[in-house]
Every structure is written in C-alpha cells, then in structure tokens.
PDB file of N, CA and C in Angstrom:
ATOM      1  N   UNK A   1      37.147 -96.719  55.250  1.00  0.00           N
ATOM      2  CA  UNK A   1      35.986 -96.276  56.002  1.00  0.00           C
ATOM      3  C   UNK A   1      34.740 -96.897  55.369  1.00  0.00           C
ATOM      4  N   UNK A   2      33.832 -97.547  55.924  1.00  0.00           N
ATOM      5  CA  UNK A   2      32.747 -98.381  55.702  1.00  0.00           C
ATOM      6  C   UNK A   2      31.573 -97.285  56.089  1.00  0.00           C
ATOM      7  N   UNK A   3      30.816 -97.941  54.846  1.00  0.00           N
ATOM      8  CA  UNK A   3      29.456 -96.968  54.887  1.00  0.00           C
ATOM      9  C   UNK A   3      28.803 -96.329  56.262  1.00  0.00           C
ATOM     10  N   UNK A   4      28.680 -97.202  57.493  1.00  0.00           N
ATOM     11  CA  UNK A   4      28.782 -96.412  58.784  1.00  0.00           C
ATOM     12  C   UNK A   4      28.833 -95.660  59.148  1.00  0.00           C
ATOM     13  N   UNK A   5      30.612 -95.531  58.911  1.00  0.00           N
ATOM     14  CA  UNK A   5      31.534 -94.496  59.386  1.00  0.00           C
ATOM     15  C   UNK A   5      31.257 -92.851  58.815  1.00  0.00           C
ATOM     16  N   UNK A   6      31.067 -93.230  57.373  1.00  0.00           N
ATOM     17  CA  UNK A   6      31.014 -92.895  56.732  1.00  0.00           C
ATOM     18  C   UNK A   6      29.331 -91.540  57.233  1.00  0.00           C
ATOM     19  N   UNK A   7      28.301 -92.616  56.825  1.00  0.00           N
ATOM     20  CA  UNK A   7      27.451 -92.127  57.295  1.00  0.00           C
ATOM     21  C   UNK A   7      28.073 -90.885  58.675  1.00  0.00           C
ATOM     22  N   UNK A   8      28.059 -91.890  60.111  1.00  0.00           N
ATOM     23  CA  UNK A   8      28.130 -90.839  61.100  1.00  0.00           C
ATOM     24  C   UNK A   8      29.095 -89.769  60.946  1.00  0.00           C
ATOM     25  N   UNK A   9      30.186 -90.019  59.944  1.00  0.00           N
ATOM     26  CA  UNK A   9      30.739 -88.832  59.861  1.00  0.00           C
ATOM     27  C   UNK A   9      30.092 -87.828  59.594  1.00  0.00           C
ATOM     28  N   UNK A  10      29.196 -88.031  58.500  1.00  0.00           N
ATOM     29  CA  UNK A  10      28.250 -86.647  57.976  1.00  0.00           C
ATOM     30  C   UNK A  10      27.258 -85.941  59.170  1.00  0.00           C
ATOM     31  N   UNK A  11      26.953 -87.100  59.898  1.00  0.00           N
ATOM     32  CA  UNK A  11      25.711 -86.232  60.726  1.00  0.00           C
ATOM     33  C   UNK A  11      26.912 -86.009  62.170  1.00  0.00           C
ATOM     34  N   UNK A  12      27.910 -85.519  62.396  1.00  0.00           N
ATOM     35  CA  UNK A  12      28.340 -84.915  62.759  1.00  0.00           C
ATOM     36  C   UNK A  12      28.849 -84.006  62.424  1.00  0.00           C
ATOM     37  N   UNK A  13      29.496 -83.697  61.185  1.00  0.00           N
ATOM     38  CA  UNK A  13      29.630 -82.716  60.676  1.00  0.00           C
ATOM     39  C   UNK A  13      28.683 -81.469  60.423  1.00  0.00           C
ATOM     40  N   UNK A  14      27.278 -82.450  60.051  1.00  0.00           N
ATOM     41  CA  UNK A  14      26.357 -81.278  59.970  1.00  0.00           C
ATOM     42  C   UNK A  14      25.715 -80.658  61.284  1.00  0.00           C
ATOM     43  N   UNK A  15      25.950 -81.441  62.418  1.00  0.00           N
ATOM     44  CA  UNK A  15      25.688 -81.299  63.689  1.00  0.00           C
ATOM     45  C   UNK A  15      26.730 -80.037  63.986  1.00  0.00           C
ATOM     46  N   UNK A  16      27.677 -79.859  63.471  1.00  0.00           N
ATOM     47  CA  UNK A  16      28.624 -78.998  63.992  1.00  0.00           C
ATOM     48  C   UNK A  16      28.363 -77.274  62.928  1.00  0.00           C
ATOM     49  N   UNK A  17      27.781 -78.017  62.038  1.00  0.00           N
ATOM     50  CA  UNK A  17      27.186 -76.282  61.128  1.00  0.00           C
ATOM     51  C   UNK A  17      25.858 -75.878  62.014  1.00  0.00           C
ATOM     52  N   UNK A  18      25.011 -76.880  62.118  1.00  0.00           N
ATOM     53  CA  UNK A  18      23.509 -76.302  62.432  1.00  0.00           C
ATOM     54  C   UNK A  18      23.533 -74.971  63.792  1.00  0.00           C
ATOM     55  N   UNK A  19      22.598 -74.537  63.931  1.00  0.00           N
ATOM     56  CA  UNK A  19      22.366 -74.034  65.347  1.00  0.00           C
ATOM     57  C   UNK A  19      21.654 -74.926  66.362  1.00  0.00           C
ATOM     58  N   UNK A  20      22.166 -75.229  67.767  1.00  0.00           N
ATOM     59  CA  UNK A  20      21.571 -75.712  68.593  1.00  0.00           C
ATOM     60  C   UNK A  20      19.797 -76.463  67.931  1.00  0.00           C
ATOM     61  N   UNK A  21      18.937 -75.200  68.135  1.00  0.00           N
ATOM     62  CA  UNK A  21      17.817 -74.866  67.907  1.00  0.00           C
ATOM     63  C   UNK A  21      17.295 -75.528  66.292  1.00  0.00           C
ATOM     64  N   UNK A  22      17.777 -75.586  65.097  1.00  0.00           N
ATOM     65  CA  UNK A  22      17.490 -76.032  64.184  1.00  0.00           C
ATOM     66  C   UNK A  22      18.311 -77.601  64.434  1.00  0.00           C
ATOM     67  N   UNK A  23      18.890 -78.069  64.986  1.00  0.00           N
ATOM     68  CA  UNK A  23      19.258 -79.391  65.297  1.00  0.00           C
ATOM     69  C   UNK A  23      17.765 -80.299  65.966  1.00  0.00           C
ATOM     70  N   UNK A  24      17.970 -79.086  66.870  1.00  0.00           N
ATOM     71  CA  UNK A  24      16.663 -80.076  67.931  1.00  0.00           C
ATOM     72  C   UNK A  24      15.314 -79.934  67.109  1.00  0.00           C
ATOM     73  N   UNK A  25      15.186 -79.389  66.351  1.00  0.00           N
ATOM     74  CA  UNK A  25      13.709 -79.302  65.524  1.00  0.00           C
ATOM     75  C   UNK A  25      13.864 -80.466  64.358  1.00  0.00           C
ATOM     76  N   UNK A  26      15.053 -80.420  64.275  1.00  0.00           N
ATOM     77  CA  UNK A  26      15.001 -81.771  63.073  1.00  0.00           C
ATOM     78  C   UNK A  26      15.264 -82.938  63.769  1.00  0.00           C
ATOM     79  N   UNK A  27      15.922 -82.966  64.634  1.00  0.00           N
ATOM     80  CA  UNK A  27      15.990 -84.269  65.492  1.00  0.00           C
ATOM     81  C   UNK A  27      14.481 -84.906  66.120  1.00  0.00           C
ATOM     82  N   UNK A  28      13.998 -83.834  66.650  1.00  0.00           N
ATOM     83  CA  UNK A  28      12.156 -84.079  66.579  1.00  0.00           C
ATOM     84  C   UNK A  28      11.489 -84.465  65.748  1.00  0.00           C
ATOM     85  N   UNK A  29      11.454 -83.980  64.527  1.00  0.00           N
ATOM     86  CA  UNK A  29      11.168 -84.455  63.797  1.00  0.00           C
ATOM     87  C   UNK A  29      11.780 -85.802  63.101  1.00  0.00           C
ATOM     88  N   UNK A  30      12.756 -86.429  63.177  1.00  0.00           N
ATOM     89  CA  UNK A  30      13.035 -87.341  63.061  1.00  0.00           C
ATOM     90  C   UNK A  30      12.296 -88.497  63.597  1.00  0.00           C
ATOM     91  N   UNK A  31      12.552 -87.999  65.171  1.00  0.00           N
ATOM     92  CA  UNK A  31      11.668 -89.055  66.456  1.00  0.00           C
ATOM     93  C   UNK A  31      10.534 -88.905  65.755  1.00  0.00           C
ATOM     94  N   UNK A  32      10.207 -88.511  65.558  1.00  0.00           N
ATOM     95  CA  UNK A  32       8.208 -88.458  65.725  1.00  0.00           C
ATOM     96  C   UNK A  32       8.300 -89.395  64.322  1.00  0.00           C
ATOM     97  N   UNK A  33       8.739 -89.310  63.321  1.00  0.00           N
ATOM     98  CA  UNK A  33       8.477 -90.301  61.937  1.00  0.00           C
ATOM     99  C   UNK A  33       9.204 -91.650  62.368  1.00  0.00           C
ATOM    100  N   UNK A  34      10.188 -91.666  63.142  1.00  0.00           N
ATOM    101  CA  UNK A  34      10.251 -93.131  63.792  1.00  0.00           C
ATOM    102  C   UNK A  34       8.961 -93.771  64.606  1.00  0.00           C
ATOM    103  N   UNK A  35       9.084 -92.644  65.588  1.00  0.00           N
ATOM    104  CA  UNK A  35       7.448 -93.409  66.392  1.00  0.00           C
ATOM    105  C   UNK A  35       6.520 -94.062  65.285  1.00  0.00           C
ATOM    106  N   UNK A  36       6.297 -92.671  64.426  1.00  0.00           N
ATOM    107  CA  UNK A  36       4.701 -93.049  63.917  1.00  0.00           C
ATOM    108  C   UNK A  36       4.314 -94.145  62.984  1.00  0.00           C
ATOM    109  N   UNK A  37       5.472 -95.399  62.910  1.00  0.00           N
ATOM    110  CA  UNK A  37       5.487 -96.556  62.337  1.00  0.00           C
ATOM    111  C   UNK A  37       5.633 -96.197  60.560  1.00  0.00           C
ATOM    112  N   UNK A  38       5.658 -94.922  60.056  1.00  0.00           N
ATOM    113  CA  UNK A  38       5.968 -95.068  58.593  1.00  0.00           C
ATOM    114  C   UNK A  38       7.220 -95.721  58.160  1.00  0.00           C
ATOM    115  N   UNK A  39       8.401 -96.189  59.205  1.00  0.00           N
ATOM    116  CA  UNK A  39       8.789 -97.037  58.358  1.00  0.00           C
ATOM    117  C   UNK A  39       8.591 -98.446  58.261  1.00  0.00           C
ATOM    118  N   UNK A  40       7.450 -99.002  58.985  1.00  0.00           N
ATOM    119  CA  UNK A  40       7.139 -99.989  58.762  1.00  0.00           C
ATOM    120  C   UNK A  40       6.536-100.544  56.940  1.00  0.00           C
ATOM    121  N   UNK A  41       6.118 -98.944  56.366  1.00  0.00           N
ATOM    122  CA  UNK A  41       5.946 -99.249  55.082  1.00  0.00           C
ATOM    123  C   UNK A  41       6.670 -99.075  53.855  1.00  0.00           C
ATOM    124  N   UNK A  42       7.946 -98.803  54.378  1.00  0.00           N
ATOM    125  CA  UNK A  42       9.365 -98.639  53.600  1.00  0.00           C
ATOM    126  C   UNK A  42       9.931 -99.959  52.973  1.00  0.00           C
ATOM    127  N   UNK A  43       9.934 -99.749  51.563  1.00  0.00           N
ATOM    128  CA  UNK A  43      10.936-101.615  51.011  1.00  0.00           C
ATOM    129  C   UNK A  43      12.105-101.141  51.365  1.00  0.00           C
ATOM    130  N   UNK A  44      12.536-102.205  51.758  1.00  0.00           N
ATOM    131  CA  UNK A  44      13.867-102.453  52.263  1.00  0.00           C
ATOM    132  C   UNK A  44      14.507-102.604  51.199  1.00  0.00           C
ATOM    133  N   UNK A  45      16.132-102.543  51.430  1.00  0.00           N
ATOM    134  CA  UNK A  45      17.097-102.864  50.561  1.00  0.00           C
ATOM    135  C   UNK A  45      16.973-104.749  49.790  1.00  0.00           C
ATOM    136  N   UNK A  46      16.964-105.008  48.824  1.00  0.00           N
ATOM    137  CA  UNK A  46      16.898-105.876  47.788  1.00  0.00           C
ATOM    138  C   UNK A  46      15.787-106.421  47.746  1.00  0.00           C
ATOM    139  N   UNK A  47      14.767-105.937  48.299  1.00  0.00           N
ATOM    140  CA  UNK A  47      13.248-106.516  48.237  1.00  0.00           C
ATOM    141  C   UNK A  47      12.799-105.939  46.572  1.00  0.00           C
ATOM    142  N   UNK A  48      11.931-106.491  46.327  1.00  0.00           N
ATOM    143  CA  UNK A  48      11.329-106.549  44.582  1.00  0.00           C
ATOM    144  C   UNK A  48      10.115-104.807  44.936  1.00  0.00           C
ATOM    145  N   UNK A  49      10.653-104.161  44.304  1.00  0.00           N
ATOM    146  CA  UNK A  49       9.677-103.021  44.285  1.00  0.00           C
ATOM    147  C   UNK A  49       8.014-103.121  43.406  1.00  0.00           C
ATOM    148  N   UNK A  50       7.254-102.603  43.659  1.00  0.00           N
ATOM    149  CA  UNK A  50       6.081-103.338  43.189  1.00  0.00           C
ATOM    150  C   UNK A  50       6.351-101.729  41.775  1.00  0.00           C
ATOM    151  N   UNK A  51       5.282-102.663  40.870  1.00  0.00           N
ATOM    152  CA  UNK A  51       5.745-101.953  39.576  1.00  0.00           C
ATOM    153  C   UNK A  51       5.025-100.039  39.519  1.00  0.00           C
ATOM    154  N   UNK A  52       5.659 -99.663  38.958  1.00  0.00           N
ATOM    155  CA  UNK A  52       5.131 -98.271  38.244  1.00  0.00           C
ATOM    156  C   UNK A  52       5.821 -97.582  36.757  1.00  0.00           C
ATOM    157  N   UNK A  53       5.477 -96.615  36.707  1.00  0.00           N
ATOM    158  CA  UNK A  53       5.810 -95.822  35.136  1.00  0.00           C
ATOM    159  C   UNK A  53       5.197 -94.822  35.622  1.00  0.00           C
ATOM    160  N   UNK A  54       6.568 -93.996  34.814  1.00  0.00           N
ATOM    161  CA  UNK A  54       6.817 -92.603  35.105  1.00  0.00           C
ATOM    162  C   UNK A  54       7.592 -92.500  33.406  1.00  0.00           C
ATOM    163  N   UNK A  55       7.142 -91.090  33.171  1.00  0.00           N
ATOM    164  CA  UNK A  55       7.596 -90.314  31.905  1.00  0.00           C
ATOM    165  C   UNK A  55       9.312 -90.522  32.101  1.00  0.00           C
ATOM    166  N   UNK A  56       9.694 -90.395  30.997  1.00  0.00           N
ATOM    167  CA  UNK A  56      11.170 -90.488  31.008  1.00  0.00           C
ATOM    168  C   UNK A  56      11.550 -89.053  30.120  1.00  0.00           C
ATOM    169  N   UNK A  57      12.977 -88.875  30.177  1.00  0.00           N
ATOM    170  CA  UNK A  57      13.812 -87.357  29.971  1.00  0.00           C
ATOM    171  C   UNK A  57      12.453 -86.884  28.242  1.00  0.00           C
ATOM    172  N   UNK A  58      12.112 -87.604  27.774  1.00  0.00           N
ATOM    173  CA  UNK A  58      11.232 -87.386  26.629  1.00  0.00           C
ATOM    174  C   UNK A  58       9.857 -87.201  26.810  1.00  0.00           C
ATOM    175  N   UNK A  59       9.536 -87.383  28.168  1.00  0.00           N
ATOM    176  CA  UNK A  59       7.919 -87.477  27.927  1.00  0.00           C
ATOM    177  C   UNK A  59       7.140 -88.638  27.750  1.00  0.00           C
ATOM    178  N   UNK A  60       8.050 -89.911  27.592  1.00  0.00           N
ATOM    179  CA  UNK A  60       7.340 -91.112  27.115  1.00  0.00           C
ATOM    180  C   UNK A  60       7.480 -92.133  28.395  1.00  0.00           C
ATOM    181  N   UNK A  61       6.414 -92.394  28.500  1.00  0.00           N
ATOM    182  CA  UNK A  61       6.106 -93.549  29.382  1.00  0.00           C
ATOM    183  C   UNK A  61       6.885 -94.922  29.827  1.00  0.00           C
ATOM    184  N   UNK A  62       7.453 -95.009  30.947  1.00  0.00           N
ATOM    185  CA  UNK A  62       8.365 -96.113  30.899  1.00  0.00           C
ATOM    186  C   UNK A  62       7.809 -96.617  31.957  1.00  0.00           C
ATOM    187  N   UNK A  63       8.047 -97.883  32.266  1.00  0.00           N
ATOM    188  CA  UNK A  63       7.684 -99.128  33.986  1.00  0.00           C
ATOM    189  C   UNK A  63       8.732 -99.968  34.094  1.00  0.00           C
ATOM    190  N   UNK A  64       8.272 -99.796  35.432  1.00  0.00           N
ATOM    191  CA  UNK A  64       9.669-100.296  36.117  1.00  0.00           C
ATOM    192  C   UNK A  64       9.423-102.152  35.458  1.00  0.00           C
ATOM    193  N   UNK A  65       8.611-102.468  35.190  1.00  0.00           N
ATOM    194  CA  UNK A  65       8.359-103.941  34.743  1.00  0.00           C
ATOM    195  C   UNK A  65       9.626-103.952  33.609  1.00  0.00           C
ATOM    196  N   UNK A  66       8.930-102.601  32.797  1.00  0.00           N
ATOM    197  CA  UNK A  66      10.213-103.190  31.198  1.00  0.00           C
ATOM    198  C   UNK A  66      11.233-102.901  31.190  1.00  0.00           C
ATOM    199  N   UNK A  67      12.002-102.180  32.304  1.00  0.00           N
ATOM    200  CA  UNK A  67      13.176-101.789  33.112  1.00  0.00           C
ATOM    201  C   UNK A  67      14.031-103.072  33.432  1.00  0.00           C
ATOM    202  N   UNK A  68      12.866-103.628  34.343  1.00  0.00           N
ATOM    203  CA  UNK A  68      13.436-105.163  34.677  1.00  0.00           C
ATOM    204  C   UNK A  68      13.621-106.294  33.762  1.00  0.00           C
ATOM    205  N   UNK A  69      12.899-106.144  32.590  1.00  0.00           N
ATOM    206  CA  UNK A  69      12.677-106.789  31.256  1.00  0.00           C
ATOM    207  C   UNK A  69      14.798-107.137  30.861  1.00  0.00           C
ATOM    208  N   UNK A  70      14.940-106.034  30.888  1.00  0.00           N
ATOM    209  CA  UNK A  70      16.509-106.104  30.394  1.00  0.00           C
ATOM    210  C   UNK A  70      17.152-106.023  31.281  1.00  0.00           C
ATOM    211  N   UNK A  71      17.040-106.119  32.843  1.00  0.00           N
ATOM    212  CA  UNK A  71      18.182-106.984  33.295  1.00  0.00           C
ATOM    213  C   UNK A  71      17.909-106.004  34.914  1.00  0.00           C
ATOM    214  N   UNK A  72      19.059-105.732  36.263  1.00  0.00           N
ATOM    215  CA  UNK A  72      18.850-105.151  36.839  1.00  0.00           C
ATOM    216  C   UNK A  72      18.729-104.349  37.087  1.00  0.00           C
ATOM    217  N   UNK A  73      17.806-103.216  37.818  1.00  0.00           N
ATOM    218  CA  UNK A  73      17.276-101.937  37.702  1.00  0.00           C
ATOM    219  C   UNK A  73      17.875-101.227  39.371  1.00  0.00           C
ATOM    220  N   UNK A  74      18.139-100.299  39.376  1.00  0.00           N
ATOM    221  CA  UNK A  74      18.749 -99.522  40.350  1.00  0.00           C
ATOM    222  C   UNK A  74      17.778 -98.260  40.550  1.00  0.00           C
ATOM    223  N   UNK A  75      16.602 -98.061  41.433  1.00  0.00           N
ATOM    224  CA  UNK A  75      16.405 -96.865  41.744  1.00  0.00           C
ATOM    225  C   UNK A  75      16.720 -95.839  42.696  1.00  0.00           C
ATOM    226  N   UNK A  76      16.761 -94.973  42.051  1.00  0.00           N
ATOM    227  CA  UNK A  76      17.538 -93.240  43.379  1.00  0.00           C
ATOM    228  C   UNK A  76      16.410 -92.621  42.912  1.00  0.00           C
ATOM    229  N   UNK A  77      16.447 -92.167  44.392  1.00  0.00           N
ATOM    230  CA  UNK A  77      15.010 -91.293  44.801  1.00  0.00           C
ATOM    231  C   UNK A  77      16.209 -90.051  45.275  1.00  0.00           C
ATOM    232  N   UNK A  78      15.822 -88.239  44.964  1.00  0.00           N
ATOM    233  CA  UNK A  78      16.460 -87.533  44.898  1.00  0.00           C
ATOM    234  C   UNK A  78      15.108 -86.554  46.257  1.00  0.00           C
ATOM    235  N   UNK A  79      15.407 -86.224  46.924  1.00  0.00           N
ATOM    236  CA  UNK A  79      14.230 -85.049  48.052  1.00  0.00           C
ATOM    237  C   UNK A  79      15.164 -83.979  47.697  1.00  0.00           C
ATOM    238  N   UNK A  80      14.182 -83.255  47.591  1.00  0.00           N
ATOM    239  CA  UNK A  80      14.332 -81.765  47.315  1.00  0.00           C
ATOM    240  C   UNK A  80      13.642 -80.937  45.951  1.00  0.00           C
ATOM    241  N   UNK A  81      13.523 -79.938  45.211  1.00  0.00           N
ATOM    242  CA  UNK A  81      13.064 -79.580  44.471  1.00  0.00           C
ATOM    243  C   UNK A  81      14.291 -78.772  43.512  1.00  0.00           C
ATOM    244  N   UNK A  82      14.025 -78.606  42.238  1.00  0.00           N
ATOM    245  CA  UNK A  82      14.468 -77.634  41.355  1.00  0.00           C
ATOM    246  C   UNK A  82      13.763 -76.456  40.884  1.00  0.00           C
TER     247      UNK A  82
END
C-alpha cells in the first residue's frame, strides 16, 4: 500500500467515527484554507527551508543553518498542544 492509499484510508476511516455535522464543519473548513491561497505560501517537499533557531531539549539555541552544517536535516512539525 503506497502512501495514497494509505493516506485515503485514514480519512475514511475517520469519516466513519465523526458525526455527519462535525465532518461537514471540518470539511469547510478545509475548503475555505484551500480557497484562501495559504497554500500558495507553503515549501514544498525538498525545497531548501529558509533558516531559523529554536531552543533545543536544553534551552540552548540551535539553527537550522548549523543543522545543515553536518549533513541532512529532516523537519516534523507536530499540531496540537501538551
């Protein structure tokens, strides 16, 4: 099964927990952030991310520059809160 499949498997599955009513409110909301061109400002997959720094598990300052310094860098972005 290829990432795809894969994918639509999930959003049917979760299509089959939701209620009607909380489907169509997120599906709206979906549409409307397609319309409103924000992903026109999304990097795409293997494009060069422009640099930043962010604290690391210590508190100390790291960038994505000196990340790249030693070789290839992989970022995951996590939504949601703890």
């Amino acid at each position: 099964m290829n990432l795809e499949e894969k994918l639509a498997a999930t959003r049917e599955a979760s299509a089959k927990r939701l209620p009607a009513e909380l489907r169509a409110i997120m599906e709206g909301a979906t549409a409307q952030l397609r319309v409103s061109g924000i992903l026109d400002g999304v990097i795409k997959p293997g494009a060069v991310a422009p640099d930043f720094t962010l604290d690391d598990q210590h508190g100390m300052p790291v960038s994505l520059a000196a990340l790249r310094a030693k070789g290839p860098v992989v970022v995951s972005v996590f939504r949601g809160f703890w």
